[in-house]
N, C-alpha and C. Protein backbone atom coordinates (compact mmCIF):
# COMPACT_ATOMS: atom_id res chain seq x y z
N UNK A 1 0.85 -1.18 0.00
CA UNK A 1 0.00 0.00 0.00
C UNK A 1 0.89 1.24 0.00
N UNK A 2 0.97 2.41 -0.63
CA UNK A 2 1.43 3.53 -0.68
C UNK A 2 1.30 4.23 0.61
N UNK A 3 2.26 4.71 0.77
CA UNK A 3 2.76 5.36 1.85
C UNK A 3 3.14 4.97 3.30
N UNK A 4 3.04 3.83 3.21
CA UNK A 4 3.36 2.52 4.05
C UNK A 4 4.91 2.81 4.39
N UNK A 5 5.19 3.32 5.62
CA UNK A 5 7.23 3.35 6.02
C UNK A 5 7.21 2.30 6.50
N UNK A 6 8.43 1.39 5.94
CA UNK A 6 8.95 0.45 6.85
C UNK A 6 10.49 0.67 7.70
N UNK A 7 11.33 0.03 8.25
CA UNK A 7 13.00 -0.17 8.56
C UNK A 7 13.17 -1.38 7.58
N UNK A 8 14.06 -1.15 6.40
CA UNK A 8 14.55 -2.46 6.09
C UNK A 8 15.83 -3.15 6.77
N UNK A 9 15.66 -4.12 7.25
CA UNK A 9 16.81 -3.73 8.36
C UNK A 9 18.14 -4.63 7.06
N UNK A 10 18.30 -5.40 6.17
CA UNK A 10 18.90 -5.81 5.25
C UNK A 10 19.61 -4.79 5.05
N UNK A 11 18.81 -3.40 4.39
CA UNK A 11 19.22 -2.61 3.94
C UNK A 11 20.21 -1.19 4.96
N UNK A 12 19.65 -1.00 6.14
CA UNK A 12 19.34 -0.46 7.27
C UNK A 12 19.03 0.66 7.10
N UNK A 13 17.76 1.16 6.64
CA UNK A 13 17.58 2.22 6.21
C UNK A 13 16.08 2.26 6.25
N UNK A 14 15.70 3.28 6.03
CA UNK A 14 13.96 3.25 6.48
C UNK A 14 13.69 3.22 5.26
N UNK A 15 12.47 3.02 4.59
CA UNK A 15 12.00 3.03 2.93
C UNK A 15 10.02 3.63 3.05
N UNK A 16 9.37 4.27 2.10
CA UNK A 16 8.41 4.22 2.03
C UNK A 16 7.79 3.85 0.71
N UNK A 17 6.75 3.07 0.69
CA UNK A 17 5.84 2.59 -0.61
C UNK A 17 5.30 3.96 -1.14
N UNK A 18 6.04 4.25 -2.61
CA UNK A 18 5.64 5.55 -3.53
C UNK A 18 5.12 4.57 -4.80
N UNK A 19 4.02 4.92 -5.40
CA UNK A 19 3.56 4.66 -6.59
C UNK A 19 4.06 2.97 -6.94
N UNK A 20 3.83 2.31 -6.04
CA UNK A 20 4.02 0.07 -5.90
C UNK A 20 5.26 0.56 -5.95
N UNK A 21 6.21 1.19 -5.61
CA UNK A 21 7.97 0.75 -5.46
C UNK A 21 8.39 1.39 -3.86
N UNK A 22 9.18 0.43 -3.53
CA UNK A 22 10.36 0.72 -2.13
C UNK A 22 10.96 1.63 -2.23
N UNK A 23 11.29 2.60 -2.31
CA UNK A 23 11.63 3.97 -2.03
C UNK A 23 12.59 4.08 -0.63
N UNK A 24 13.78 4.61 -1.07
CA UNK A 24 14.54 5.01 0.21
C UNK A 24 13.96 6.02 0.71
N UNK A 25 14.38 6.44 1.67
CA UNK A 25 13.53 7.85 2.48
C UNK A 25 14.89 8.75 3.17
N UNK A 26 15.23 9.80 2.84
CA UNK A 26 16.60 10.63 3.20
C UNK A 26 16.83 10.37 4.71
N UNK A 27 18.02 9.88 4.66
CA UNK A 27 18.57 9.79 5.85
C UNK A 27 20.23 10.26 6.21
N UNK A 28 21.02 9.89 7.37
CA UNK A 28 21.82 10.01 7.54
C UNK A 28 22.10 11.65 6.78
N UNK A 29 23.50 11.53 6.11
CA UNK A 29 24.57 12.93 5.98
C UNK A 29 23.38 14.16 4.99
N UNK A 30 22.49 13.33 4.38
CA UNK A 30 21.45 14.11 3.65
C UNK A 30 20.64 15.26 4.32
N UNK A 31 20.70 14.94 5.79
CA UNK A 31 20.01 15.56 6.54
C UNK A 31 21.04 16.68 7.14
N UNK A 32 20.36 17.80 7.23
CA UNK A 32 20.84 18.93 8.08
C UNK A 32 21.00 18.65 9.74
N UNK A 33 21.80 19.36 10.61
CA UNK A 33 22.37 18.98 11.88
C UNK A 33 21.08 20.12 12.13
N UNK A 34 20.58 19.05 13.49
CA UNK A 34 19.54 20.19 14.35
C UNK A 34 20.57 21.25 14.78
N UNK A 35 19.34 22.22 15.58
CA UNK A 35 19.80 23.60 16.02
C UNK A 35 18.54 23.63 16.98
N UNK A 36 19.39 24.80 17.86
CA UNK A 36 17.76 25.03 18.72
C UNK A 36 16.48 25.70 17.64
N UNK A 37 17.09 25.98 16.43
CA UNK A 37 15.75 26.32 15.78
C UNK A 37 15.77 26.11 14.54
N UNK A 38 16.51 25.01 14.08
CA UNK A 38 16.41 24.18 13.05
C UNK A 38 15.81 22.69 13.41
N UNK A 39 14.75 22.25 12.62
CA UNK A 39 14.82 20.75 12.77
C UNK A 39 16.34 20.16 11.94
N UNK A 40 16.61 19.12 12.10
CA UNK A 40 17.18 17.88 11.63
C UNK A 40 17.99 16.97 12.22
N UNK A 41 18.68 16.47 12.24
CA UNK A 41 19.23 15.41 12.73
C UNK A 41 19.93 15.52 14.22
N UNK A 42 20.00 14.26 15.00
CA UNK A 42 20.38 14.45 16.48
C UNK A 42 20.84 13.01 16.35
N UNK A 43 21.59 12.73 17.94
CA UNK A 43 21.95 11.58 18.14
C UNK A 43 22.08 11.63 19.58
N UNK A 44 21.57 10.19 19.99
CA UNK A 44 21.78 10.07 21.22
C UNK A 44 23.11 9.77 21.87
N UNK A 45 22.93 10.54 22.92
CA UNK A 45 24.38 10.26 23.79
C UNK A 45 24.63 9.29 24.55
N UNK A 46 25.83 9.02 24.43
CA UNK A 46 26.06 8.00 25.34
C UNK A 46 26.10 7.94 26.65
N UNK A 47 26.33 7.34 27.74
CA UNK A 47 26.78 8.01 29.11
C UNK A 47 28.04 8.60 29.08
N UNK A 48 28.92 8.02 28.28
CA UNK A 48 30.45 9.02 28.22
C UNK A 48 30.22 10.04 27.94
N UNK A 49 29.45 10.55 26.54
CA UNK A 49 29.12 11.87 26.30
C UNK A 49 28.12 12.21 27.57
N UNK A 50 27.15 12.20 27.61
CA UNK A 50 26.54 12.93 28.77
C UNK A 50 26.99 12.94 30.03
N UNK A 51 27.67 12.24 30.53
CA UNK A 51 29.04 12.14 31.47
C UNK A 51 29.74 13.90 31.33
N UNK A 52 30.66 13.57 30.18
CA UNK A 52 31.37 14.78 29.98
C UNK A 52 30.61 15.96 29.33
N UNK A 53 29.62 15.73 29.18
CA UNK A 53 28.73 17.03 28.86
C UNK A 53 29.24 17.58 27.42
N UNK A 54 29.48 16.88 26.51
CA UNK A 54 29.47 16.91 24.58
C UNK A 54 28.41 17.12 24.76
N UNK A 55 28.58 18.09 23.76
CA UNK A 55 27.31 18.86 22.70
C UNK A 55 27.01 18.04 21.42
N UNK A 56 28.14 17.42 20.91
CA UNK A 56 27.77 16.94 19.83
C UNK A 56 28.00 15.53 19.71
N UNK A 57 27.78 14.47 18.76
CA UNK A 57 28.16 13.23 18.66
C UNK A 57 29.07 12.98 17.59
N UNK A 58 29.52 11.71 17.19
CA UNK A 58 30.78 11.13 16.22
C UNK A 58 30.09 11.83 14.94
N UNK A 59 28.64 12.51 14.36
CA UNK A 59 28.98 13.10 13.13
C UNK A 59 28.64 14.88 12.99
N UNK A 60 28.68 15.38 14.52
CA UNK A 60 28.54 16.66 14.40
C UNK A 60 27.26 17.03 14.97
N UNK A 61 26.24 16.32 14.84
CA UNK A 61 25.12 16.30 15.26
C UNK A 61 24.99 16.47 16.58
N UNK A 62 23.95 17.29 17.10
CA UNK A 62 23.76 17.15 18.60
C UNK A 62 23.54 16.28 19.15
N UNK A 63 23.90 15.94 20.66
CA UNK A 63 23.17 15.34 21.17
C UNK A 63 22.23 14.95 22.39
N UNK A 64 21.53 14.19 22.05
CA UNK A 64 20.10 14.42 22.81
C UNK A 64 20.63 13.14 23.93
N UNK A 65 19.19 13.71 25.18
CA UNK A 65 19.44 12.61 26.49
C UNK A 65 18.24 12.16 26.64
N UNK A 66 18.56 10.81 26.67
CA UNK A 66 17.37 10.01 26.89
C UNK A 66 17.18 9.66 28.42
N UNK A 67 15.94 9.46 29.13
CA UNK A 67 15.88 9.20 30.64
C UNK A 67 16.83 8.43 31.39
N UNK A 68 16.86 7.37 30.89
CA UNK A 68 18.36 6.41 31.14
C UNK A 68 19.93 6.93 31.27
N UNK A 69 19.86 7.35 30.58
CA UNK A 69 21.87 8.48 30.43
C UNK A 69 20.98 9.44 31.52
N UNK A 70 20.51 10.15 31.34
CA UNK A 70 20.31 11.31 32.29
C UNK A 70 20.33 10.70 33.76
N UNK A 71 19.22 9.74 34.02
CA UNK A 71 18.87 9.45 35.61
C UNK A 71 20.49 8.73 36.02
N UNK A 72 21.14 8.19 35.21
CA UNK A 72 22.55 7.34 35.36
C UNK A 72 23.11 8.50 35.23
N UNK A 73 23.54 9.51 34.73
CA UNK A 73 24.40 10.68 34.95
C UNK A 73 24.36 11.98 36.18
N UNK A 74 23.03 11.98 36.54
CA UNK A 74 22.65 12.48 37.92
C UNK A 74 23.22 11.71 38.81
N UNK A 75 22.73 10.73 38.91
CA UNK A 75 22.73 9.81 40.24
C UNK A 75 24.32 9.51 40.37
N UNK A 76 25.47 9.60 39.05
CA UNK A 76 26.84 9.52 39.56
C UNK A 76 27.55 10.88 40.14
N UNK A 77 26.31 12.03 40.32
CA UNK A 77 26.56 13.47 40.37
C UNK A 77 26.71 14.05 41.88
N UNK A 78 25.44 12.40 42.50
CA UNK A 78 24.89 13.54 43.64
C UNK A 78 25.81 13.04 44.78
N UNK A 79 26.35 13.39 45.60
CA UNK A 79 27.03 13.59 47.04
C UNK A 79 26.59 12.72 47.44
N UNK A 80 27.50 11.23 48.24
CA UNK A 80 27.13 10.57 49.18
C UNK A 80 27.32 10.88 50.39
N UNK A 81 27.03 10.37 51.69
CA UNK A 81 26.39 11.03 52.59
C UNK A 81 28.18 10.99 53.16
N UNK A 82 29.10 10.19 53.22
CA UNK A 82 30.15 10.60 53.58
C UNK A 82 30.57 11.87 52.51
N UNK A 83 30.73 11.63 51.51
CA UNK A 83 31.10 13.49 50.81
C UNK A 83 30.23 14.67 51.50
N UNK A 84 29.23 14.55 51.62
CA UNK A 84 28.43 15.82 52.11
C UNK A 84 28.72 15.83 53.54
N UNK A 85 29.00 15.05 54.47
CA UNK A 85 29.04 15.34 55.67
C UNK A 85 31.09 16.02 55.94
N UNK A 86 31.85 15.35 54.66
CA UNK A 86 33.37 15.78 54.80
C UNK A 86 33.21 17.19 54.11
N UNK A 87 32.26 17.51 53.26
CA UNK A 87 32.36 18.99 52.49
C UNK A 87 33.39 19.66 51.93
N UNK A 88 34.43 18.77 51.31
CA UNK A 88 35.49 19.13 50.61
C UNK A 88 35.13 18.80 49.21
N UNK A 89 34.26 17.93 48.90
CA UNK A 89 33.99 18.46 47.49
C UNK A 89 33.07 19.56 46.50
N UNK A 90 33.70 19.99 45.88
CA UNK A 90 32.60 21.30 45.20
C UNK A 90 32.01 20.89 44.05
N UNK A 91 32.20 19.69 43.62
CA UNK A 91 31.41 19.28 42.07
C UNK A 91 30.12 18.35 42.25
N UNK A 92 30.29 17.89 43.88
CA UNK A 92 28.80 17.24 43.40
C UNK A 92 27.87 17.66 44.20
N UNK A 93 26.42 17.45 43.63
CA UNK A 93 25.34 17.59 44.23
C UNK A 93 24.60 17.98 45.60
N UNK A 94 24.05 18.47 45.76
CA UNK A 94 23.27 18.10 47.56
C UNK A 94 22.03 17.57 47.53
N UNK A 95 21.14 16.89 47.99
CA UNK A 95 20.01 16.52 48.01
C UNK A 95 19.32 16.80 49.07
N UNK A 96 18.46 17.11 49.46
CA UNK A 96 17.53 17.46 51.01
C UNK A 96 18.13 16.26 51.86
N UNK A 97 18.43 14.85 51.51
CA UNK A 97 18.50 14.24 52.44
C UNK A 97 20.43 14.35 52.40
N UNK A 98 21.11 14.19 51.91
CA UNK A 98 22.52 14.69 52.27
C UNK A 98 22.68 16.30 52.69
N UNK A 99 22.01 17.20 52.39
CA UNK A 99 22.18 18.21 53.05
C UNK A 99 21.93 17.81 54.73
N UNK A 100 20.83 17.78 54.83
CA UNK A 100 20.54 17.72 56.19
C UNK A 100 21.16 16.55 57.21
N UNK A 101 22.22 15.32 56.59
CA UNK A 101 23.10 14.41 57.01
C UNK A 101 24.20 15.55 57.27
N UNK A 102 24.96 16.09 56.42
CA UNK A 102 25.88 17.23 56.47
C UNK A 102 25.74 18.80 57.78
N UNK A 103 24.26 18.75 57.76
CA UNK A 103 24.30 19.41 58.95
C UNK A 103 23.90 18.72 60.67
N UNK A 104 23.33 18.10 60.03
CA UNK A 104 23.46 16.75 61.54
C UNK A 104 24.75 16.52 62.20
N UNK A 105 25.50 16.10 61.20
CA UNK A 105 27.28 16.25 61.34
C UNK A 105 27.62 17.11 61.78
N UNK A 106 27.52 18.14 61.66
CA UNK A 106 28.47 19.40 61.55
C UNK A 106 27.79 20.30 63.01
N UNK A 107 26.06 19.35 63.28
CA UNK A 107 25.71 19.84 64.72
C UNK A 107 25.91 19.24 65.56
N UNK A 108 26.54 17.52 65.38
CA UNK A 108 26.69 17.20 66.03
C UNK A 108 24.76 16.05 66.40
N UNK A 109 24.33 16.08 65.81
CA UNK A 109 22.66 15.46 65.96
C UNK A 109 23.06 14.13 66.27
């Protein structure tokens, strides 16, 4: 049926049914690199990239965070309750509940 997209995965490329023929459908380098106010192309990051906070991926393209890299890149961010209660580090996190471990400590609670 026309206009039918599939993934050929043989091929690896997406295709749509134009006039009874398989039709490639523009992908990859064809496509323009998104922008905050351009559509086109993105790529997801890895945890290394979202780790080190890259803007872009292996073809220039931005890249985007999916819930997974993000909640795994926070959670290696935030202060455990021995860092927050020693307070010599300045790069990670506080949370209501390590803040208030850090001042328990520091009152003596």
């Amino acid at each position: 049926m026309n206009g039918t997209i599939i993934y050929n995965t043989t091929a690896g490329e997406f295709q749509v049914r134009q006039a009874g023929a398989w039709v490639t459908l523009a992908s990859g380098s064809t496509q323009p690199n998104a922008s905050t106010t351009v559509a086109g192309k993105v790529e997801i990051g890895t945890q290394t990239e979202v780790d080190a906070g890259t803007d872009t991926g292996g073809t220039g393209a931005i890249t985007v965070v999916i819930p997974s890299t993000f909640n795994t890149g926070i959670t290696n961010k935030i202060a455990s309750q021995a860092q927050a209660e020693a307070g010599t580090d300045n790069t990670k996190l506080m949370t209501p509940l390590s803040t208030a471990q850090a001042i328990n400590k520091s009152l003596k609670f």
